[in-house]
PDB file of N, CA and C in Angstrom:
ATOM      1  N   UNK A   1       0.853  -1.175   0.000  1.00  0.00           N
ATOM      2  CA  UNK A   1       0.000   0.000   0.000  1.00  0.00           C
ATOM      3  C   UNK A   1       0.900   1.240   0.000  1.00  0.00           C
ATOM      4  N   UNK A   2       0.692   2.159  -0.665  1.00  0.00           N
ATOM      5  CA  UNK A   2       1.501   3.373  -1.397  1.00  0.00           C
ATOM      6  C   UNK A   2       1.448   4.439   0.453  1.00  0.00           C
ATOM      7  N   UNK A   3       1.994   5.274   0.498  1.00  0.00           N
ATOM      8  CA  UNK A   3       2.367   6.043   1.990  1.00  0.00           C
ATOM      9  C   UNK A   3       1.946   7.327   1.351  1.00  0.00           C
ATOM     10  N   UNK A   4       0.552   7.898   1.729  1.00  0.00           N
ATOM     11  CA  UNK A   4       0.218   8.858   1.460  1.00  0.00           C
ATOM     12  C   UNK A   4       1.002  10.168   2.335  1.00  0.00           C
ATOM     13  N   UNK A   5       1.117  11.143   2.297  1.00  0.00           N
ATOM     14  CA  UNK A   5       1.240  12.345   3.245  1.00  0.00           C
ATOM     15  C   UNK A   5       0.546  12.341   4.647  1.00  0.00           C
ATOM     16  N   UNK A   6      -0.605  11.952   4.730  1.00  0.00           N
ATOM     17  CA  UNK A   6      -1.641  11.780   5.665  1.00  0.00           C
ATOM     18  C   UNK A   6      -1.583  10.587   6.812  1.00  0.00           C
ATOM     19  N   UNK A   7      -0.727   9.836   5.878  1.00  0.00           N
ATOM     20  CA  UNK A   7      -1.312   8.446   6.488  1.00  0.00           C
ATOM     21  C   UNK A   7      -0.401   8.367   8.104  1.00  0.00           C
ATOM     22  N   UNK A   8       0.629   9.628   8.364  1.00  0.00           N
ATOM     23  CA  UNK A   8       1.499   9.357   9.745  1.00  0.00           C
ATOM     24  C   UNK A   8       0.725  10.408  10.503  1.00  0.00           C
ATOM     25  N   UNK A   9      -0.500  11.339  10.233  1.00  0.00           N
ATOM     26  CA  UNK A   9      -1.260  12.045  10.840  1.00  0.00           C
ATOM     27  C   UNK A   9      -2.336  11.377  11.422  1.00  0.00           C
ATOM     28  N   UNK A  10      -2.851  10.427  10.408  1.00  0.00           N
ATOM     29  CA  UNK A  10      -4.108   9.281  10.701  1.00  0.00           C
ATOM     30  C   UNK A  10      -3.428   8.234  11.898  1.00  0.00           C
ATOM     31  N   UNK A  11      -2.278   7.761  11.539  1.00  0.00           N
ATOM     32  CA  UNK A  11      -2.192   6.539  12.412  1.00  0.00           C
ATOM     33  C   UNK A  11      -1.276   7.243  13.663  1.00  0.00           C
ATOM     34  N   UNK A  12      -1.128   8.412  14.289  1.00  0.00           N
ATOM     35  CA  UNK A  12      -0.346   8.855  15.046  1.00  0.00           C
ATOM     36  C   UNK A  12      -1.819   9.305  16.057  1.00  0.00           C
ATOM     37  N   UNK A  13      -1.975   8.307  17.291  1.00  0.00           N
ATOM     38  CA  UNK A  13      -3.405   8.349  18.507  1.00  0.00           C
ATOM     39  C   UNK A  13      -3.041   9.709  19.145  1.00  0.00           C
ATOM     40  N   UNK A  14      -1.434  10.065  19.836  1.00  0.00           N
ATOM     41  CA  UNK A  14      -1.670  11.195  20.312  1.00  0.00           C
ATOM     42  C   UNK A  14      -1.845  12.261  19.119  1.00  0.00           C
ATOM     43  N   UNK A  15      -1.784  12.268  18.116  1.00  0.00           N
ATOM     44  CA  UNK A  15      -1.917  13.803  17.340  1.00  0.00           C
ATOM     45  C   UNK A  15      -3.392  13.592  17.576  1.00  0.00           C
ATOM     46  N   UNK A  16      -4.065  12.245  16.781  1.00  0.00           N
ATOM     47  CA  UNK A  16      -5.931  12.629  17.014  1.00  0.00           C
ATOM     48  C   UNK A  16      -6.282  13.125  17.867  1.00  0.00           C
ATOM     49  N   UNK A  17      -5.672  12.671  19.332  1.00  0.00           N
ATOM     50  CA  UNK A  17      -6.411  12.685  20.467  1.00  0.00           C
ATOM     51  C   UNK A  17      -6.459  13.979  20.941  1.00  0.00           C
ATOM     52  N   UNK A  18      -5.379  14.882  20.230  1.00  0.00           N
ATOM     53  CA  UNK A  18      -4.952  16.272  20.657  1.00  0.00           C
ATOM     54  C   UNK A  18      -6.142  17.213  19.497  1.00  0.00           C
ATOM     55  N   UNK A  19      -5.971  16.634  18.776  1.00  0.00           N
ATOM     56  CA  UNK A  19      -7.065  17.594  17.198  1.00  0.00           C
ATOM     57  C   UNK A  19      -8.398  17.169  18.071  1.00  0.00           C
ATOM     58  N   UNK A  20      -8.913  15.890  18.358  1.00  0.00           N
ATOM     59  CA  UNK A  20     -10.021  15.805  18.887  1.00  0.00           C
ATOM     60  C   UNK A  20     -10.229  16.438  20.085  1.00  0.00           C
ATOM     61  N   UNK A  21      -9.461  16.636  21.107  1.00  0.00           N
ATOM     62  CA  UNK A  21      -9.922  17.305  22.170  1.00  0.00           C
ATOM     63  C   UNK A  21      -9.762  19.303  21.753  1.00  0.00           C
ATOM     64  N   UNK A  22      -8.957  19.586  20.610  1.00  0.00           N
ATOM     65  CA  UNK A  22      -9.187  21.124  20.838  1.00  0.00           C
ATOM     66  C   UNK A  22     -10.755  21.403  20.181  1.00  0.00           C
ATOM     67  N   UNK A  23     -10.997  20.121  19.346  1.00  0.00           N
ATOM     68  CA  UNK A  23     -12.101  20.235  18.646  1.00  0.00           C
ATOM     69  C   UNK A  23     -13.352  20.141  19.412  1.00  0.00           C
ATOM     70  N   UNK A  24     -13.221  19.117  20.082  1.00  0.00           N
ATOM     71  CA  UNK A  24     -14.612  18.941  21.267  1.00  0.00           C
ATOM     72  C   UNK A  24     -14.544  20.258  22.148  1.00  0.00           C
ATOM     73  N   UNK A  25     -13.326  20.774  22.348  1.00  0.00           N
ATOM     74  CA  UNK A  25     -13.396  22.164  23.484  1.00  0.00           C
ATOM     75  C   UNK A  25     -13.597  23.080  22.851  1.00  0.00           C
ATOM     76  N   UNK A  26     -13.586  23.410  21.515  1.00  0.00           N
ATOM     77  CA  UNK A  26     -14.361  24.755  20.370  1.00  0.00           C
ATOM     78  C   UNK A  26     -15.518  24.119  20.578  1.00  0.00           C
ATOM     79  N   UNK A  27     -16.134  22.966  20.697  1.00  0.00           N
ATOM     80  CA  UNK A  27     -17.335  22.986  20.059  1.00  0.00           C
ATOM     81  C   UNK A  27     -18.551  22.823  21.133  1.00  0.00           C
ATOM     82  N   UNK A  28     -17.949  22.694  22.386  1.00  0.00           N
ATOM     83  CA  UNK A  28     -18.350  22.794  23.993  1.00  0.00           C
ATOM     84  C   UNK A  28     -19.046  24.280  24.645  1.00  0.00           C
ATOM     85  N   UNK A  29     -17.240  24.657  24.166  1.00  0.00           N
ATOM     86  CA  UNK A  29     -17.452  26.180  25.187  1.00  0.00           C
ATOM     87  C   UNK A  29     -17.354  27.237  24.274  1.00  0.00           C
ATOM     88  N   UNK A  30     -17.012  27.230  22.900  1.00  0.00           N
ATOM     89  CA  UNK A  30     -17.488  27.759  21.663  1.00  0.00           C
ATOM     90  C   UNK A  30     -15.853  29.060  21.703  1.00  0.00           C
ATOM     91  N   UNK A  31     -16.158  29.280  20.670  1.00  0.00           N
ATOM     92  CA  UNK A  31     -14.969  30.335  20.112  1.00  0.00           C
ATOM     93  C   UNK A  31     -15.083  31.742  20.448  1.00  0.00           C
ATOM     94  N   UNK A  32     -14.657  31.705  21.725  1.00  0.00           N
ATOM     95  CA  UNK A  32     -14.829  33.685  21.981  1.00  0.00           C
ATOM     96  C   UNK A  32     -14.101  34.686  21.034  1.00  0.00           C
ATOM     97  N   UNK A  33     -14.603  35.708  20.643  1.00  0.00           N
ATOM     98  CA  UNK A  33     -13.716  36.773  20.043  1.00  0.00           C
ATOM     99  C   UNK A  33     -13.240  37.656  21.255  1.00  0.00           C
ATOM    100  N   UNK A  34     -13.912  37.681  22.195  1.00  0.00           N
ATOM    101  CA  UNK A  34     -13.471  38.867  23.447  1.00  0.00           C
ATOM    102  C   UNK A  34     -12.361  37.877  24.279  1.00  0.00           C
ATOM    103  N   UNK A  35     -11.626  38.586  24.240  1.00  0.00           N
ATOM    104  CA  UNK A  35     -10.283  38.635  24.793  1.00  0.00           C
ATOM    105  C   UNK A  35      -9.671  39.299  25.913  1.00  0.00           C
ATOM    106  N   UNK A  36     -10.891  39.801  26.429  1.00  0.00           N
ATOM    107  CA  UNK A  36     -10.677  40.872  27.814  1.00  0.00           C
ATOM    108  C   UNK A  36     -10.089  40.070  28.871  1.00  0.00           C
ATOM    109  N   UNK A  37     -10.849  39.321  28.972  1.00  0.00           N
ATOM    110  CA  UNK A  37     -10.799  37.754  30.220  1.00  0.00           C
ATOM    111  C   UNK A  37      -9.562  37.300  30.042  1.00  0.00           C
ATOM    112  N   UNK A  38      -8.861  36.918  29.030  1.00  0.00           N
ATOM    113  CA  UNK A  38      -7.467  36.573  28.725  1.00  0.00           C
ATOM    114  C   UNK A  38      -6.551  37.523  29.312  1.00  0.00           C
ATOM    115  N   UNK A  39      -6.676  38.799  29.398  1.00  0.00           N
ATOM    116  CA  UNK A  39      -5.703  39.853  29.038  1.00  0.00           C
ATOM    117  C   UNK A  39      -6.015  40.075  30.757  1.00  0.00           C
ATOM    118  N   UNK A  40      -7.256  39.800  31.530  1.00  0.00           N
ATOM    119  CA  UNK A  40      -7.608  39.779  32.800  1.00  0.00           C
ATOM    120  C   UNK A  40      -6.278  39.044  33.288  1.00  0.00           C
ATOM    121  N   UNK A  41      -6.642  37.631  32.854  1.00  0.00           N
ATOM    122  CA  UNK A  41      -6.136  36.763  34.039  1.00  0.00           C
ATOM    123  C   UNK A  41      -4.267  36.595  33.868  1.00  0.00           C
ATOM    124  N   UNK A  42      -3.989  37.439  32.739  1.00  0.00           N
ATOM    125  CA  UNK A  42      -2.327  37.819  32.070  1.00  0.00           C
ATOM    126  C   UNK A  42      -2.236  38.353  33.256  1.00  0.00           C
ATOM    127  N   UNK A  43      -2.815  39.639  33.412  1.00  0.00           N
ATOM    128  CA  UNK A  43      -2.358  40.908  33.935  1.00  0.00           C
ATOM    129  C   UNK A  43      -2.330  40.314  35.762  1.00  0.00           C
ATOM    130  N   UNK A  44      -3.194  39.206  36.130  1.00  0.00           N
ATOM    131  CA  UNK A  44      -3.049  38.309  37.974  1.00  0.00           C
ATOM    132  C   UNK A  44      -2.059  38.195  37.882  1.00  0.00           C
ATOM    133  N   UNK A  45      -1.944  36.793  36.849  1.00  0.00           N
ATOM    134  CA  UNK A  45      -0.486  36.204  36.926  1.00  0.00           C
ATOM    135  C   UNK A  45       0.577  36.849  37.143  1.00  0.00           C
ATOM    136  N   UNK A  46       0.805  38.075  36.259  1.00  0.00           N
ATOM    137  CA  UNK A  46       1.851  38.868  36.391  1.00  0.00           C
ATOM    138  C   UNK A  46       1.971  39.502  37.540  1.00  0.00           C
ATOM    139  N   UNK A  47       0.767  39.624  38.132  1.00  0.00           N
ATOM    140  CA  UNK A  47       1.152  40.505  39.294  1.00  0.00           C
ATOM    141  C   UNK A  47       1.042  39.389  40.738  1.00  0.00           C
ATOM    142  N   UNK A  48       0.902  38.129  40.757  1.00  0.00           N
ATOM    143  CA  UNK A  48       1.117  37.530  41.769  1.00  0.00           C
ATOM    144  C   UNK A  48       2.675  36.972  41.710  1.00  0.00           C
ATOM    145  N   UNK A  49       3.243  37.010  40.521  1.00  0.00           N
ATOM    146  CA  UNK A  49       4.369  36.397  40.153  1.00  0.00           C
ATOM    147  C   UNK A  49       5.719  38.063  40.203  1.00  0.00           C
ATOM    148  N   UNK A  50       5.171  39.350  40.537  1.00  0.00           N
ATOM    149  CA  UNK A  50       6.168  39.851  40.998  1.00  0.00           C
ATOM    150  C   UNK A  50       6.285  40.501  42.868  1.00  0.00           C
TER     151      UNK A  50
END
């Protein structure tokens, strides 16, 4: 059987398991555009960490 490009993406469980879980977590808690909350919890970190 000929070795497509694909075929070490298909048979490689941790890459699926990684594409499938960012995929189930877009499709869970859905794709925010607001970015405030991100830039929130940057700005803790940084300040519990000086």
């Amino acid at each position: 059987m000929p070795c497509t490009p694909s075929r070490p993406l298909i048979e490689s469980g941790i890459l699926l398991a990684s594409i499938t879980a960012v995929a189930l977590n877009v499709f869970f808690n859905g794709a925010s555009r607001d970015t405030s909350a991100a830039a929130h919890a940057a700005r803790q970190a940084d300040a519990h960490q000086a």
